[in-house]
Protein backbone atom coordinates (compact mmCIF):
# COMPACT_ATOMS: atom_id res chain seq x y z
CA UNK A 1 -5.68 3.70 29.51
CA UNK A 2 -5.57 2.47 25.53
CA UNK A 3 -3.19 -0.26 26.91
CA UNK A 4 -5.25 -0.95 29.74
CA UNK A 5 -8.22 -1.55 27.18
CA UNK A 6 -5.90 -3.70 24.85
CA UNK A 7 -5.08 -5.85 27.19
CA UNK A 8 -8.88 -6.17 28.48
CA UNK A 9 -10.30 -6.55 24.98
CA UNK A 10 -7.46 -9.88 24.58
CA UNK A 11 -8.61 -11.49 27.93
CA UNK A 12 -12.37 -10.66 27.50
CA UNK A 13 -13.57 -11.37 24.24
CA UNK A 14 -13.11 -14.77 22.72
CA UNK A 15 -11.22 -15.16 19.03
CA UNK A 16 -9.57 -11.58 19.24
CA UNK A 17 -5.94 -11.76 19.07
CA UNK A 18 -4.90 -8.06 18.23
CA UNK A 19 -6.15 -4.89 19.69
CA UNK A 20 -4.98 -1.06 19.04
CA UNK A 21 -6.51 1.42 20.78
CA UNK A 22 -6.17 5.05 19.14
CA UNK A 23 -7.20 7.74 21.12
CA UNK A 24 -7.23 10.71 17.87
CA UNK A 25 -10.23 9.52 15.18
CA UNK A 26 -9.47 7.22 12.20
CA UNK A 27 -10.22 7.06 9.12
CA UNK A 28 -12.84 4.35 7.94
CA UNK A 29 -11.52 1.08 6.86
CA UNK A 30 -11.03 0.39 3.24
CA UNK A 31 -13.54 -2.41 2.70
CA UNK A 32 -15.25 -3.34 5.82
CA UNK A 33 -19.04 -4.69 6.34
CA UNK A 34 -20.97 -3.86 9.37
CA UNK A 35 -21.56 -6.69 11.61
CA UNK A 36 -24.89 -5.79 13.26
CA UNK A 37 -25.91 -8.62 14.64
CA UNK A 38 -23.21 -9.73 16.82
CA UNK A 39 -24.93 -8.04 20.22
CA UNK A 40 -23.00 -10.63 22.32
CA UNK A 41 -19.21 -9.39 20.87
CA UNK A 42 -20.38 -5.76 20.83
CA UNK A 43 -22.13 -5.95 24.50
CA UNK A 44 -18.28 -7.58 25.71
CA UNK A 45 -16.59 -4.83 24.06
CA UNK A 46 -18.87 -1.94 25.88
CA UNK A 47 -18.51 -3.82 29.22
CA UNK A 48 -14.62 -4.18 28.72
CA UNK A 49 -14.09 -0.41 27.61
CA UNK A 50 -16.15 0.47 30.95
CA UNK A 51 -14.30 -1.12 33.07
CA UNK A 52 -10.83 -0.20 32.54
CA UNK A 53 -12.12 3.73 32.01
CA UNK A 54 -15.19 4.04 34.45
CA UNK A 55 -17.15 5.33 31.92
CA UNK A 56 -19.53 3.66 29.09
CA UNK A 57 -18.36 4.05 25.69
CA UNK A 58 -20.82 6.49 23.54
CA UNK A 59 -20.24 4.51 20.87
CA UNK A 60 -19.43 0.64 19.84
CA UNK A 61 -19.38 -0.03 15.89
CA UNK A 62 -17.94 -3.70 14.96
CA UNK A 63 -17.10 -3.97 11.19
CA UNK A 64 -14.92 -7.19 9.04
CA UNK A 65 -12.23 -6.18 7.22
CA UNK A 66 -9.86 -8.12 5.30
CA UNK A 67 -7.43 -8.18 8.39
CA UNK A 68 -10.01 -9.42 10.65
CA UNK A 69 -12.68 -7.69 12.88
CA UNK A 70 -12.41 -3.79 13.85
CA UNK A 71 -14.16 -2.14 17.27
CA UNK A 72 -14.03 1.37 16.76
CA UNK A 73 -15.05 2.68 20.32
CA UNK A 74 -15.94 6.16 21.22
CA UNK A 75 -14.97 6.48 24.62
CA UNK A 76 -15.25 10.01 26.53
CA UNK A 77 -11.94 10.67 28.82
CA UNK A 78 -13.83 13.26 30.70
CA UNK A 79 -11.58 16.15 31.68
CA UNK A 80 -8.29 14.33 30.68
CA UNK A 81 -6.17 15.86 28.18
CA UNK A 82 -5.20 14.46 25.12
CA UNK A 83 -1.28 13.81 26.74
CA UNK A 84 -3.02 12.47 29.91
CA UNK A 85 -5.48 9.73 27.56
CA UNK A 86 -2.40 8.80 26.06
CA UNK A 87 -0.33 8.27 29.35
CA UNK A 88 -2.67 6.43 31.36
């Protein structure tokens, strides 16, 4: 599924070039600012993650960081394992 997303993410939203999914928590970015007022990038990014999982993310935070723009998305993988997220 996190490739399936990558992929999506690419295609979908306009200026993004690079996309990792990770499917355990990170840590936050060094220096990062919020970007609160992009609703247009963050609305893509919700509508891309529910598509390729079926489900709508809980959570969509877009911050800048001095490699470029970060969308950490909290996704639930309903009764999928941790193995199984990872596989599909």
């Amino acid at each position: 599924m996190a490739r399936d997303v990558e992929r999506a993410v690419i295609a979908g939203v306009p200026g993004i070039e690079r996309v990792h999914c990770h499917v355990e928590p990170l840590g936050a970015p060094d220096v990062a600012e919020e970007l609160p007022d992009d609703a247009a990038a963050e609305q893509e990014v919700r509508a891309i993650a529910r598509a390729e999982s079926g489900r709508p993310p809980h959570d969509v935070r877009l911050v800048r960081t001095g490699e470029g723009t970060v969308a950490y998305v909290t996704l639930s993988l309903g009764d999928a394992t941790l193995a199984q997220a990872h596989d599909t």
